[in-house]
C-alpha atoms as a PDB file:
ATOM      1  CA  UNK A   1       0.000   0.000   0.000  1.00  0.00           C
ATOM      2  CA  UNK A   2       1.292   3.269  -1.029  1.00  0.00           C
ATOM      3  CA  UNK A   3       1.782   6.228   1.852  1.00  0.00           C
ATOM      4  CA  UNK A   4      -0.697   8.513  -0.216  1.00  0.00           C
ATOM      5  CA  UNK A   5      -3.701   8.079  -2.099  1.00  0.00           C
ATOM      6  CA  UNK A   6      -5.341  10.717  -4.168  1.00  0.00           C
ATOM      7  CA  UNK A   7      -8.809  12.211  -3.982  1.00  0.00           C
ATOM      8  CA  UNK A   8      -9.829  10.676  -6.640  1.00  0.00           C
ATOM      9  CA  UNK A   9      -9.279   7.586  -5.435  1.00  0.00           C
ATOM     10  CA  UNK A  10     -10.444   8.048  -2.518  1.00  0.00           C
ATOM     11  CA  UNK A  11     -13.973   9.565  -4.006  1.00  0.00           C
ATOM     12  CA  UNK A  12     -14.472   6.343  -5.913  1.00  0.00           C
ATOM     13  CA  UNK A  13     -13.711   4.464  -2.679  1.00  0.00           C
ATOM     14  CA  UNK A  14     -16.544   6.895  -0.769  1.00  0.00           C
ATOM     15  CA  UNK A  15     -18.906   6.502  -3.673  1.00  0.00           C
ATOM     16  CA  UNK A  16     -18.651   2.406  -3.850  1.00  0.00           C
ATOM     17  CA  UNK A  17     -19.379   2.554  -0.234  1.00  0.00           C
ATOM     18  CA  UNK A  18     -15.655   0.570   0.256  1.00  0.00           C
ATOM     19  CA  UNK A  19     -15.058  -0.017   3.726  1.00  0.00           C
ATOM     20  CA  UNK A  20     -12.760   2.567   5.183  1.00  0.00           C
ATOM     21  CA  UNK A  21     -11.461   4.656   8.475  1.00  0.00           C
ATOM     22  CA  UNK A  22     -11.587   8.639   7.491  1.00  0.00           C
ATOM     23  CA  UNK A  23      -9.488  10.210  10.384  1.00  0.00           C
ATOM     24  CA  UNK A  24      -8.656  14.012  10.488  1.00  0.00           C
ATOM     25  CA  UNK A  25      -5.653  14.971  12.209  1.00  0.00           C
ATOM     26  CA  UNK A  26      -6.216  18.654  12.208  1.00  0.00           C
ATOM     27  CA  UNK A  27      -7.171  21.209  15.320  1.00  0.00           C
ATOM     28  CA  UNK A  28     -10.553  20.743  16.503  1.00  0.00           C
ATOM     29  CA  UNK A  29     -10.924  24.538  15.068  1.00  0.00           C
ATOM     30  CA  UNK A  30      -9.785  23.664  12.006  1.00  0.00           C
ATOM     31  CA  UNK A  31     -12.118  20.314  11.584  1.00  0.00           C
ATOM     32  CA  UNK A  32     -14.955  22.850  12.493  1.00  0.00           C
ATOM     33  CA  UNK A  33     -14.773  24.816   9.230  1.00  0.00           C
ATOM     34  CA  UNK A  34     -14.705  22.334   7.213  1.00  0.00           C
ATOM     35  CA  UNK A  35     -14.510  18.203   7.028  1.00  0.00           C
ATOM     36  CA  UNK A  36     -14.877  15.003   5.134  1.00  0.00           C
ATOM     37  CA  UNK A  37     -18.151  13.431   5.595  1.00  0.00           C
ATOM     38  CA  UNK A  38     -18.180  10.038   8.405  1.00  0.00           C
ATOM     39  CA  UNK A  39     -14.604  11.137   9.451  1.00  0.00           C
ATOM     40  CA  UNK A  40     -13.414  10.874  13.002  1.00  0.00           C
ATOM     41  CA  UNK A  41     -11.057  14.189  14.623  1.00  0.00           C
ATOM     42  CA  UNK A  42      -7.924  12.311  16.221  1.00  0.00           C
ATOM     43  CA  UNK A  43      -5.717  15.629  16.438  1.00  0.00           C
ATOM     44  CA  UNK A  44      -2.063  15.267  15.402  1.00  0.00           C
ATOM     45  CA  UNK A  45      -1.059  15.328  19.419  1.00  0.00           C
ATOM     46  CA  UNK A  46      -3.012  12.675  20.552  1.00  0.00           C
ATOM     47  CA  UNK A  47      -2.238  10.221  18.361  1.00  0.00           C
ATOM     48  CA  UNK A  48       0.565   8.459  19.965  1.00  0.00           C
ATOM     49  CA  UNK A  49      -2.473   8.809  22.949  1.00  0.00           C
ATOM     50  CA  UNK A  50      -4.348   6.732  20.424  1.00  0.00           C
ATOM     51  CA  UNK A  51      -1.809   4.059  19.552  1.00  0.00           C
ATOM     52  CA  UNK A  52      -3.803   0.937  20.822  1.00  0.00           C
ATOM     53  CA  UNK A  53      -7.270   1.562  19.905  1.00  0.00           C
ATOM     54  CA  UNK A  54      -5.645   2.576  16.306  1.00  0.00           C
ATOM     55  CA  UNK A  55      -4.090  -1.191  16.239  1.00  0.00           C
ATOM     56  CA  UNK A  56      -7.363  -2.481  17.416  1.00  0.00           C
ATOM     57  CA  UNK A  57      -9.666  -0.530  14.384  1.00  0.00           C
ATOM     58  CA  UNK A  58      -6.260  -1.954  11.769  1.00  0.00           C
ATOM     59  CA  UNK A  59      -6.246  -5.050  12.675  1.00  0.00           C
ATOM     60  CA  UNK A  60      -9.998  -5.848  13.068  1.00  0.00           C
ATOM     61  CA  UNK A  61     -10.203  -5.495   8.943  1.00  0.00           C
ATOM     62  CA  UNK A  62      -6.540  -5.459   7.714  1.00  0.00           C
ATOM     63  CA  UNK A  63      -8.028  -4.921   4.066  1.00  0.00           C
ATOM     64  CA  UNK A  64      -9.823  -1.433   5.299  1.00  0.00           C
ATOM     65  CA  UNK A  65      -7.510   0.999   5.085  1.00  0.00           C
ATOM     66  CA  UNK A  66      -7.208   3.620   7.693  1.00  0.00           C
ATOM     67  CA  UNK A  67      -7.231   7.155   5.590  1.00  0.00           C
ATOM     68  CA  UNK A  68      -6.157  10.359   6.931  1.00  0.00           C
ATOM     69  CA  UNK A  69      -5.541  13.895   6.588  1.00  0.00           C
ATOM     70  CA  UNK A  70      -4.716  17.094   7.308  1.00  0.00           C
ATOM     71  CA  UNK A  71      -5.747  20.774   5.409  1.00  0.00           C
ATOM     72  CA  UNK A  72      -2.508  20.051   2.928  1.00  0.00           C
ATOM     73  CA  UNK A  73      -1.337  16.468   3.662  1.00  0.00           C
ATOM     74  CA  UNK A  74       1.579  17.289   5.136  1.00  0.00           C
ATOM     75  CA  UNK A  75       0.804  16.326   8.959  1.00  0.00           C
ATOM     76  CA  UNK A  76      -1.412  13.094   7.755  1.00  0.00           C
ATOM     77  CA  UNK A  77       1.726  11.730   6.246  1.00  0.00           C
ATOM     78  CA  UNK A  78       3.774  12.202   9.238  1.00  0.00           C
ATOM     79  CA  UNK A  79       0.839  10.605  11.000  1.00  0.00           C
ATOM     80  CA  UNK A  80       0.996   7.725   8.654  1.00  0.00           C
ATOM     81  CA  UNK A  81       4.836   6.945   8.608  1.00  0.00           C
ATOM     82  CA  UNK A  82       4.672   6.742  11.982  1.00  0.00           C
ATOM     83  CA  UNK A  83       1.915   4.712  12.854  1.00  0.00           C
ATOM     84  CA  UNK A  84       3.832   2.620   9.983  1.00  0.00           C
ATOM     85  CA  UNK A  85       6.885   2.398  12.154  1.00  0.00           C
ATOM     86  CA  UNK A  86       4.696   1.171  14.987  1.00  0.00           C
ATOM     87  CA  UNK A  87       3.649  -1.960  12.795  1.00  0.00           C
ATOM     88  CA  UNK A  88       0.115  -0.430  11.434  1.00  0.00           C
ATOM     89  CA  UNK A  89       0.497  -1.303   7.947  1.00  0.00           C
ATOM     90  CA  UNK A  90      -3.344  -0.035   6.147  1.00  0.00           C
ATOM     91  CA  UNK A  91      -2.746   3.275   6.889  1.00  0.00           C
ATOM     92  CA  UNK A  92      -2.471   6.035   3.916  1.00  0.00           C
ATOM     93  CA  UNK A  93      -2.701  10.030   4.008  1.00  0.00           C
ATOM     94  CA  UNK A  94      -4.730  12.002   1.858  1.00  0.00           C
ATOM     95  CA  UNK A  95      -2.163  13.656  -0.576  1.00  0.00           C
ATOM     96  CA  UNK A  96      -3.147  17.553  -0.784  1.00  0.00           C
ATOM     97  CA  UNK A  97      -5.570  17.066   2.205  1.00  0.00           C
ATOM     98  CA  UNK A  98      -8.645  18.728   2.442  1.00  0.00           C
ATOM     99  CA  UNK A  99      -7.254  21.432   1.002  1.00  0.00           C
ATOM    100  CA  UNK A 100      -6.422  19.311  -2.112  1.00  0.00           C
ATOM    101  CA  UNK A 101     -10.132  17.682  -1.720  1.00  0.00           C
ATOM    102  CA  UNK A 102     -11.559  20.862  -2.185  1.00  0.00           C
ATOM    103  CA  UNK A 103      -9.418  22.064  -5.243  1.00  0.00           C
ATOM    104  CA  UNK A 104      -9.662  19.133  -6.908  1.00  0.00           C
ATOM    105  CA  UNK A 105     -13.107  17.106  -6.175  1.00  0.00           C
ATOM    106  CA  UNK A 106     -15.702  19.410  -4.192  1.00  0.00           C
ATOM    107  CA  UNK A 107     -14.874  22.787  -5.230  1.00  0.00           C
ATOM    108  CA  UNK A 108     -18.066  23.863  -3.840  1.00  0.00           C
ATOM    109  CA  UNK A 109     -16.417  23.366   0.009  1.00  0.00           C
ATOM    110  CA  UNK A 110     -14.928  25.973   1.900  1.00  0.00           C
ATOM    111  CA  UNK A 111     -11.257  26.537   2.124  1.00  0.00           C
ATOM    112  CA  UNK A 112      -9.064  28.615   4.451  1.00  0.00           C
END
């Protein structure tokens, strides 16, 4: 599994109702403007906080991937290459983030 996945991708994932975790690792301020629909707000701090119930949602469907992001994708992929060093393999990052989302998918939703 690659480190990123695109919005594209991950619309056609949404839209063919494919099982999947949606996890936004902004600010609570920032996942108040805006979000992705059926995510969950695990800010970037508390994830190490997070570690074991993140190994519990992995493993208990190793083929649903755990998808997250950030408002440019830059903090989900730190988020995901560590939780990869920690052994949790189906994670990925939203390249561009919601940011990216936005631009290039919904360009009806807000951006800041």
């Amino acid at each position: 599994m690659d480190l990123e996945l695109s919005g594209a991708q991950l619309r056609i994932l949404m839209e063919a109702g494919g099982p999947h975790v949606l996890i936004d690792v902004r600010e609570p301020w920032e996942h108040q403007l805006v979000r992705l629909p059926n995510d969950q707000l695990i800010p970037m701090a508390y994830i190490p906080m997070q570690l074991d119930s993140l190994r519990t949602m992995a493993a208990e469907d190793s083929s649903r991937p755990l998808i997250f992001y950030c408002h440019h994708g830059i903090r989900s992929l730190q988020v995901v290459s560590w939780l990869r060093s920690q052994g949790i393999a189906n994670t990925v990052s939203l390249r561009g983030g919601i940011d990216g989302w936005a631009r290039d998918i919904d360009p009806e939703m807000e951006s800041y």
